[in-house]
Protein backbone atom coordinates (compact mmCIF):
# COMPACT_ATOMS: atom_id res chain seq x y z
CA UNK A 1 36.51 -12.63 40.64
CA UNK A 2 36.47 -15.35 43.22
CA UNK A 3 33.54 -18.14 43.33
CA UNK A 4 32.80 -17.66 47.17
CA UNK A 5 32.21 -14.10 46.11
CA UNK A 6 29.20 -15.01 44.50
CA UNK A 7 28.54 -18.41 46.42
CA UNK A 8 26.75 -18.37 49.46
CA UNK A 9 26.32 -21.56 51.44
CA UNK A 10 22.18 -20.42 51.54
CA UNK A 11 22.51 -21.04 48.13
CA UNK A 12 24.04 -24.91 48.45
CA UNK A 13 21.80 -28.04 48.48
CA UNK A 14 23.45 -31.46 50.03
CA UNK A 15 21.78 -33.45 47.86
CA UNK A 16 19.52 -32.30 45.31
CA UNK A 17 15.71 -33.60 44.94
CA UNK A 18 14.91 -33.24 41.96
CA UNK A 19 15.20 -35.97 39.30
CA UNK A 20 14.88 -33.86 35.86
CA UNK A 21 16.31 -31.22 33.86
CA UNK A 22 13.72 -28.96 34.29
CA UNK A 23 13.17 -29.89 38.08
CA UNK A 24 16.88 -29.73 39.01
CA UNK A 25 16.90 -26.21 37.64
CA UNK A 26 13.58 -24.94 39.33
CA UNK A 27 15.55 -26.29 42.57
CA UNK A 28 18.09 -24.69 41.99
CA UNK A 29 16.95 -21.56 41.51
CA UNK A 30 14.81 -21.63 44.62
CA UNK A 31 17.91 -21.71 46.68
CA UNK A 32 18.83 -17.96 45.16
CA UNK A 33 15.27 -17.23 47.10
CA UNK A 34 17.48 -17.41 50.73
CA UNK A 35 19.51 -14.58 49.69
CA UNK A 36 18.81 -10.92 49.33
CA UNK A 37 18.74 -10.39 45.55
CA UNK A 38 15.15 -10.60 44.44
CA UNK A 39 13.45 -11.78 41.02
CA UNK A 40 11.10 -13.70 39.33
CA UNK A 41 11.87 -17.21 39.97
CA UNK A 42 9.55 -18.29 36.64
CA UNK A 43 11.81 -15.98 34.43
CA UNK A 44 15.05 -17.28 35.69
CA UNK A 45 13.99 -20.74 34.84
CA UNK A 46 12.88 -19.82 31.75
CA UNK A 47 15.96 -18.01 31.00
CA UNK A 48 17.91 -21.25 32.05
CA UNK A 49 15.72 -23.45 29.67
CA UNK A 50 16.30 -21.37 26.44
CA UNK A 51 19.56 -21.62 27.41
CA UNK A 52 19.95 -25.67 27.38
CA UNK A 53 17.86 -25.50 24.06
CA UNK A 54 21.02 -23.98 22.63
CA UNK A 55 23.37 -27.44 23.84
CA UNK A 56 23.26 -28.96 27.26
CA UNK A 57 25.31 -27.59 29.68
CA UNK A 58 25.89 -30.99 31.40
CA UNK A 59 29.62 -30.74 30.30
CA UNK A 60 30.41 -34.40 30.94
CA UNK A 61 32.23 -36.39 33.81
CA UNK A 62 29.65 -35.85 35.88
CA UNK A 63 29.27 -32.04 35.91
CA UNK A 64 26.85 -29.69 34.52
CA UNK A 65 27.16 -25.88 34.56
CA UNK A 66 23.41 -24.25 33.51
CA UNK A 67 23.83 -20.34 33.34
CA UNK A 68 21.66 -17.59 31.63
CA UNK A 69 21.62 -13.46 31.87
CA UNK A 70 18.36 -12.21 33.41
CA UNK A 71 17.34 -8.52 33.64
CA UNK A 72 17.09 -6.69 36.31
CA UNK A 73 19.94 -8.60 38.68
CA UNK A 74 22.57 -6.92 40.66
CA UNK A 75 25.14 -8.70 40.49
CA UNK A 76 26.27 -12.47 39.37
CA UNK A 77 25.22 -15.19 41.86
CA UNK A 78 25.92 -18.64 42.28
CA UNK A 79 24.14 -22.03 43.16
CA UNK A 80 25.47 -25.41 44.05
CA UNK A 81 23.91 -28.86 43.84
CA UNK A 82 24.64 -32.28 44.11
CA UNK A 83 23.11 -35.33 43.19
CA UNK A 84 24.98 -38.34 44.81
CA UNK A 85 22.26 -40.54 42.49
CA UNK A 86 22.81 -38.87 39.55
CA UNK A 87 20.25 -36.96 36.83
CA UNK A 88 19.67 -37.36 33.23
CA UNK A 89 20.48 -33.66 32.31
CA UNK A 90 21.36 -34.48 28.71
CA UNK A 91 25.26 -34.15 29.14
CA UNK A 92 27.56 -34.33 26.32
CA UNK A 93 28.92 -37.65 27.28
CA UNK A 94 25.71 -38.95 27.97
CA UNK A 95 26.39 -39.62 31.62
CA UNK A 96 24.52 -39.04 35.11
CA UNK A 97 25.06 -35.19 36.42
CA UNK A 98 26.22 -35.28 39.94
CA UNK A 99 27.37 -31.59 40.39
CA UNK A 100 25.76 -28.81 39.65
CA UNK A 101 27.20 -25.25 39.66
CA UNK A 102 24.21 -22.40 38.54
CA UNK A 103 25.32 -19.41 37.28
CA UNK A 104 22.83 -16.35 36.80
CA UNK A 105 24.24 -12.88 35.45
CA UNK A 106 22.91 -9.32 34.95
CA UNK A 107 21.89 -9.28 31.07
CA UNK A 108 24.77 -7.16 30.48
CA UNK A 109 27.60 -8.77 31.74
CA UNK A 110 29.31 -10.49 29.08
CA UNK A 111 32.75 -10.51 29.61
CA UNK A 112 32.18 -11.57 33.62
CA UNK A 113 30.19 -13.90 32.54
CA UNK A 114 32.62 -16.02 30.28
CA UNK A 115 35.49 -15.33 33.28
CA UNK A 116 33.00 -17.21 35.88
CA UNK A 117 32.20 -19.77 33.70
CA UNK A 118 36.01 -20.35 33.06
CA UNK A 119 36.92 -20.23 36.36
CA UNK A 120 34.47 -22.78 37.15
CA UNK A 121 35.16 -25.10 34.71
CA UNK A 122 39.17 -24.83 35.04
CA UNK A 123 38.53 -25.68 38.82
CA UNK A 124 35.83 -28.17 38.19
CA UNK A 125 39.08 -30.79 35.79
CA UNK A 126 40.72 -31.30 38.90
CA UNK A 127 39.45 -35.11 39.32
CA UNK A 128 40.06 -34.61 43.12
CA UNK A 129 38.47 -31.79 43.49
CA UNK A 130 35.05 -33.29 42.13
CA UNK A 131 35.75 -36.31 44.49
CA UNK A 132 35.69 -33.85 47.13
CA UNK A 133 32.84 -32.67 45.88
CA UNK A 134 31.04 -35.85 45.80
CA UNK A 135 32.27 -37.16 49.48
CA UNK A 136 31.76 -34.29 51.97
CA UNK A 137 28.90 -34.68 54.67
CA UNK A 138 27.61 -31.21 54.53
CA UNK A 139 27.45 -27.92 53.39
CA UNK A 140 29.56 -26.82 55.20
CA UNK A 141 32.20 -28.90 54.36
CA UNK A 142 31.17 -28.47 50.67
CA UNK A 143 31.87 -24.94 51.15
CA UNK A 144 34.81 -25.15 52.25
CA UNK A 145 36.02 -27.47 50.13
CA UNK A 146 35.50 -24.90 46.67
CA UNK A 147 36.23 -22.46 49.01
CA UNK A 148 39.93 -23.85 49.27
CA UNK A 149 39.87 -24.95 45.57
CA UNK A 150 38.66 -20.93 44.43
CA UNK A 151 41.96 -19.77 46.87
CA UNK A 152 44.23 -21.70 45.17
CA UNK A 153 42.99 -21.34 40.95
């Protein structure tokens, strides 16, 4: 399953506002709000919370990866955030996030679930790839960028 499947560039944000954990997932989730899947925006950042109680998913260099199962949802949908500044979101290396990638999953989805999050991460070592990431001048361009990156993992 392919990244831009589940990506859409409603769900993208430039250059994120927020300057918390807790903040940078509420905006996050908001985006999902522009699509036409439909849920309880509290829930899923609940969801997301008990999840980061378990270990931070700020997976170092840079990158975090918050994900969670919520009842009720179609099918698996992505987010996308970036933070040229930076946000304390507890990583493992104790580092500034800049990108964010938000994965949300119907509650019984295991085994999808784990292949997402793999996919994301295996695309998200390529160093030049994050650069990318970090340099483009709009969402469009961000799209396009994992876009080209999801084609070719």
């Amino acid at each position: 399953m392919k990244i831009t499947d589940m990506l859409r560039k409603e769900y993208m944000i430039e250059r994120l506002l927020a300057r918390g954990k807790t903040a940078v997932l509420e905006e996050m989730v908001a985006q999902f709000q522009r699509g036409p899947e439909t849920f309880s925006e509290p829930e899923m950042v609940r969801v997301l919370l008990e999840r980061e109680k378990l270990g931070s998913t700020g997976i170092g260099e840079g990158i975090a990866i918050p994900h969670g199962k919520l009842e009720g949802l179609e099918g698996m949908i992505v987010a996308f955030g970036r933070s040229p500044e930076g946000i304390d979101f507890e990583a493992m290396d104790g580092k500034p996030v800049h990108l964010f990638f938000m994965l949300m999953a119907p509650e019984n989805s295991t085994g999808q679930h784990l292949k997402v999050l793999a996919r994301i991460s295996r695309m998200l070592k390529d160093g030049d790839f994050r650069q990318q990431l970090l340099d483009a001048g709009s969402v469009d361009q961000l799209y396009r960028i994992i876009a080209d990156k999801d084609d070719r993992c």
